[in-house]
Protein backbone atom coordinates (compact mmCIF):
# COMPACT_ATOMS: atom_id res chain seq x y z
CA UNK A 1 113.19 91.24 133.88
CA UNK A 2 110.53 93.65 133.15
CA UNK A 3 112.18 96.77 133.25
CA UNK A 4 115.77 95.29 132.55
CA UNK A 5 118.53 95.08 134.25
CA UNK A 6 122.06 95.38 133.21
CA UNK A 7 124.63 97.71 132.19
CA UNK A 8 124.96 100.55 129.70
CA UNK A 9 128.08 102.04 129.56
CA UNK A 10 129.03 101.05 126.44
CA UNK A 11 126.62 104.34 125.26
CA UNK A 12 128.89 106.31 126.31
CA UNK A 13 132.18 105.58 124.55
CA UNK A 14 134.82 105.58 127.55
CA UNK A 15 133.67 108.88 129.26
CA UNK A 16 132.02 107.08 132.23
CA UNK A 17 134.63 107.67 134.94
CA UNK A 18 132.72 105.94 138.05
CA UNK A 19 129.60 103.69 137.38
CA UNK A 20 127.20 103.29 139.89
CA UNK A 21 124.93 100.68 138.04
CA UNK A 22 127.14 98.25 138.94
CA UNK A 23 128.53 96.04 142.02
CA UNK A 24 131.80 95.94 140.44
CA UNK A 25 134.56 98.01 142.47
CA UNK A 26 135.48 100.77 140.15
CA UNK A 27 138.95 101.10 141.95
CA UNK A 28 139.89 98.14 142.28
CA UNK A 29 143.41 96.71 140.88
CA UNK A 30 141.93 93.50 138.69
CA UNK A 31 145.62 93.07 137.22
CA UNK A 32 145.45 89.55 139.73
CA UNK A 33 142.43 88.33 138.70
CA UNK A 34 143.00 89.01 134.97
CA UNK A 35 146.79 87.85 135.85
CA UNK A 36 145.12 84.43 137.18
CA UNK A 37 142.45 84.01 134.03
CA UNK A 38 145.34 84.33 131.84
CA UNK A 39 147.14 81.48 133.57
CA UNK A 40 144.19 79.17 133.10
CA UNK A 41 143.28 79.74 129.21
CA UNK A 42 141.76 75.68 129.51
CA UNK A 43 138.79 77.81 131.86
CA UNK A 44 138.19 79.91 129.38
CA UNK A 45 137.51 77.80 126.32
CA UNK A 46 134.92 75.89 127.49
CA UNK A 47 131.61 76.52 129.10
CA UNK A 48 131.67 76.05 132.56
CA UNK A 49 129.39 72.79 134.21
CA UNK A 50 125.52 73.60 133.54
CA UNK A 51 124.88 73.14 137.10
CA UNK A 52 127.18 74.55 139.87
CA UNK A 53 127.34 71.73 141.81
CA UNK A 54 130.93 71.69 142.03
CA UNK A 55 130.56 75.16 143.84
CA UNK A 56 127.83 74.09 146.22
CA UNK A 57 129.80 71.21 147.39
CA UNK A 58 132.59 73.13 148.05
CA UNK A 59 130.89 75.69 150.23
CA UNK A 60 129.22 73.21 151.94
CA UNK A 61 132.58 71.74 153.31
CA UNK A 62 133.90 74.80 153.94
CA UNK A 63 130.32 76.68 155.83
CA UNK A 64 128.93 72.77 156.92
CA UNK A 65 125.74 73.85 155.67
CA UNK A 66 123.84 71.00 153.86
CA UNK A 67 124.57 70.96 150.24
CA UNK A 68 120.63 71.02 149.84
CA UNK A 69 120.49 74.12 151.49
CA UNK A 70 122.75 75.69 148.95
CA UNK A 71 121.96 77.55 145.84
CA UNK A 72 124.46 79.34 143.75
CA UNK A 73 123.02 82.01 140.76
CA UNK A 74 124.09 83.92 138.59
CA UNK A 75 123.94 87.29 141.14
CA UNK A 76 121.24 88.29 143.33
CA UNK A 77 118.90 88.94 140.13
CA UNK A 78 118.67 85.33 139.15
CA UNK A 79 117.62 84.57 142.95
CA UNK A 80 115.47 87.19 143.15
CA UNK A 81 113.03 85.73 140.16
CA UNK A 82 113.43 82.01 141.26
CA UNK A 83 111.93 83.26 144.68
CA UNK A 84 109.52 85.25 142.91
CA UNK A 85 108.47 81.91 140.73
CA UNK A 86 108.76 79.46 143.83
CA UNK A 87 106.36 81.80 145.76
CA UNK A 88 104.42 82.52 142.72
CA UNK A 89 100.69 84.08 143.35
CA UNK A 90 101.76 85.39 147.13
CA UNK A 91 101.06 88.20 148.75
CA UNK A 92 104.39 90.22 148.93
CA UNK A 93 105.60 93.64 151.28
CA UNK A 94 108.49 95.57 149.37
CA UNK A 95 110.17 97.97 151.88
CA UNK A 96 110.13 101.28 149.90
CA UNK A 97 112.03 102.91 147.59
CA UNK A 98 114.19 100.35 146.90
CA UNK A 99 115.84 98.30 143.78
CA UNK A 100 112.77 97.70 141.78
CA UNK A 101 114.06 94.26 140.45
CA UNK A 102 111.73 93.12 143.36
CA UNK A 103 108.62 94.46 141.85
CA UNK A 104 109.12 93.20 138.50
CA UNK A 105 109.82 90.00 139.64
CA UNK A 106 106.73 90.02 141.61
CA UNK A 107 104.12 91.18 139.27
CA UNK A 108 105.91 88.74 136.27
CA UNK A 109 104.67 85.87 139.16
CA UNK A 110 101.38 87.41 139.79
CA UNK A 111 102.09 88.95 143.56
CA UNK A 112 99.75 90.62 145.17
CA UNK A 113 102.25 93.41 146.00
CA UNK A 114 101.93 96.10 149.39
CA UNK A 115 104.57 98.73 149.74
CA UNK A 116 106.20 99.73 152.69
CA UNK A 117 107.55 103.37 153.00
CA UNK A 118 111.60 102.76 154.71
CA UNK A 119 112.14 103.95 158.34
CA UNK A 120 115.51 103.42 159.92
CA UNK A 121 113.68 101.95 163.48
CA UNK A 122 112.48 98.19 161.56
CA UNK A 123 109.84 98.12 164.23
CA UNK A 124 108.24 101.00 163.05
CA UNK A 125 106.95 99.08 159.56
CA UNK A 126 103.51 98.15 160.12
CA UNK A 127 102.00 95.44 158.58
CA UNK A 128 98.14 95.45 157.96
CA UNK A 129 97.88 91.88 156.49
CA UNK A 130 100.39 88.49 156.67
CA UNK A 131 102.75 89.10 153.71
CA UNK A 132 104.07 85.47 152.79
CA UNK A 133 107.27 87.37 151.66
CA UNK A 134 108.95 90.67 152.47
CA UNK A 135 111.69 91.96 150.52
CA UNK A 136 114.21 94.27 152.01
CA UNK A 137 117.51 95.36 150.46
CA UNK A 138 119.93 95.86 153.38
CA UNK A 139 121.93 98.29 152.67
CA UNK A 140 119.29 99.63 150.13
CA UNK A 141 119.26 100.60 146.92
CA UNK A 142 118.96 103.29 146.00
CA UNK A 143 119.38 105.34 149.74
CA UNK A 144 122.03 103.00 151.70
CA UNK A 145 120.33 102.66 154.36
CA UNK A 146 121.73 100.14 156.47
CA UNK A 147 119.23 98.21 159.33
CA UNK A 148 120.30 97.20 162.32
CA UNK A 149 120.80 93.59 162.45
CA UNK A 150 119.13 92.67 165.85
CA UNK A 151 116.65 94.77 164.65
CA UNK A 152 115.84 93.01 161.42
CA UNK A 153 116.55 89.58 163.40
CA UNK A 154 113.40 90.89 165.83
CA UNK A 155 111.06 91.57 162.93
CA UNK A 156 111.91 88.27 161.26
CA UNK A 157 111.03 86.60 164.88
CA UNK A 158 107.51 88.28 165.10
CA UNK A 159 105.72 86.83 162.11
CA UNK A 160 107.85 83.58 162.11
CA UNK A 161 105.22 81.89 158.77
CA UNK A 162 106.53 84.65 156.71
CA UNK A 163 109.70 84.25 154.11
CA UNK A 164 112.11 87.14 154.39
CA UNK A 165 114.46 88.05 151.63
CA UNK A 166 117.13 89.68 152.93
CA UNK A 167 119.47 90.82 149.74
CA UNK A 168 122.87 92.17 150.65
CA UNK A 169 124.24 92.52 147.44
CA UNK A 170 126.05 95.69 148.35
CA UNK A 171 127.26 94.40 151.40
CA UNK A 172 130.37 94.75 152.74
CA UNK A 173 131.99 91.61 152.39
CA UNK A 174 134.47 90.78 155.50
């Protein structure tokens, strides 16, 4: 990451009382999960597989997606820079403002990079040349806008060559 990316609370020595750098549910009970860890200490001592294939095989017999058509990361930042290197020397559209993780991934790949300003109606972004990728955060970061799902499933339709990367990070789950 070119900028960086991570956390920094532990500046601040405890006086943090809600942290928006992070996905992490500030109010959340964790006494099950950290209940659960406890119970499996054999987990814990060892590093875990170097590839997730375990994972991927599982959630392709659970979804019946094709286990090649499954990639599991460590978080959306990981993805985001194997895209990035995959796709390296494209030419990129970044709706705008948005988590800039996207841009620094980009230029580290040598994107040509265009910027498009955020409008709630998707069929208002304009694009004056065929990105080969366009990055949206949905909801975004940093305004929470969230776009209307037949609405980003019609711009996806009209330029059909181009590779959308839809992150939905902050999502809610259901």
């Amino acid at each position: 990451m070119i900028e960086g990316h991570g956390d920094d609370v532990f500046r601040y020595n405890g006086k943090v009382r809600v942290n928006f750098s992070t996905n992490i549910h500030q109010s959340v009970d964790h006494s099950g999960l950290m209940s659960h860890l406890a119970s499996c200490p054999g987990l814990l001592s060892n590093y875990p597989e170097p590839e997730p294939f375990s994972v991927e095989k599982k959630l392709s017999e659970i979804y019946g997606i094709p286990i090649d058509n499954i990639l599991v990361t460590n978080g959306a930042t990981e993805a985001i820079y194997l895209i990035a290197r995959k796709k390296q020397g494209s030419k990129s559209a970044i709706v705008v403002p948005t988590f800039r993780e996207y841009q620094d991934a980009c230029a580290m790949f040598g994107h040509i990079v265009r910027f498009l300003p955020v409008c709630e109606e998707l069929n208002g972004i304009v694009f004056d040349c065929k990105p080969d990728l366009v990055w949206i955060c949905n909801p975004n970061n940093p305004t929470g806008m969230v776009f209307n799902r037949e609405k980003l499933l019609k711009l996806i339709d009209s330029i059909p060559e181009t590779l959308f990367v839809v992150d939905q990070a902050y999502a809610e789950s259901r």
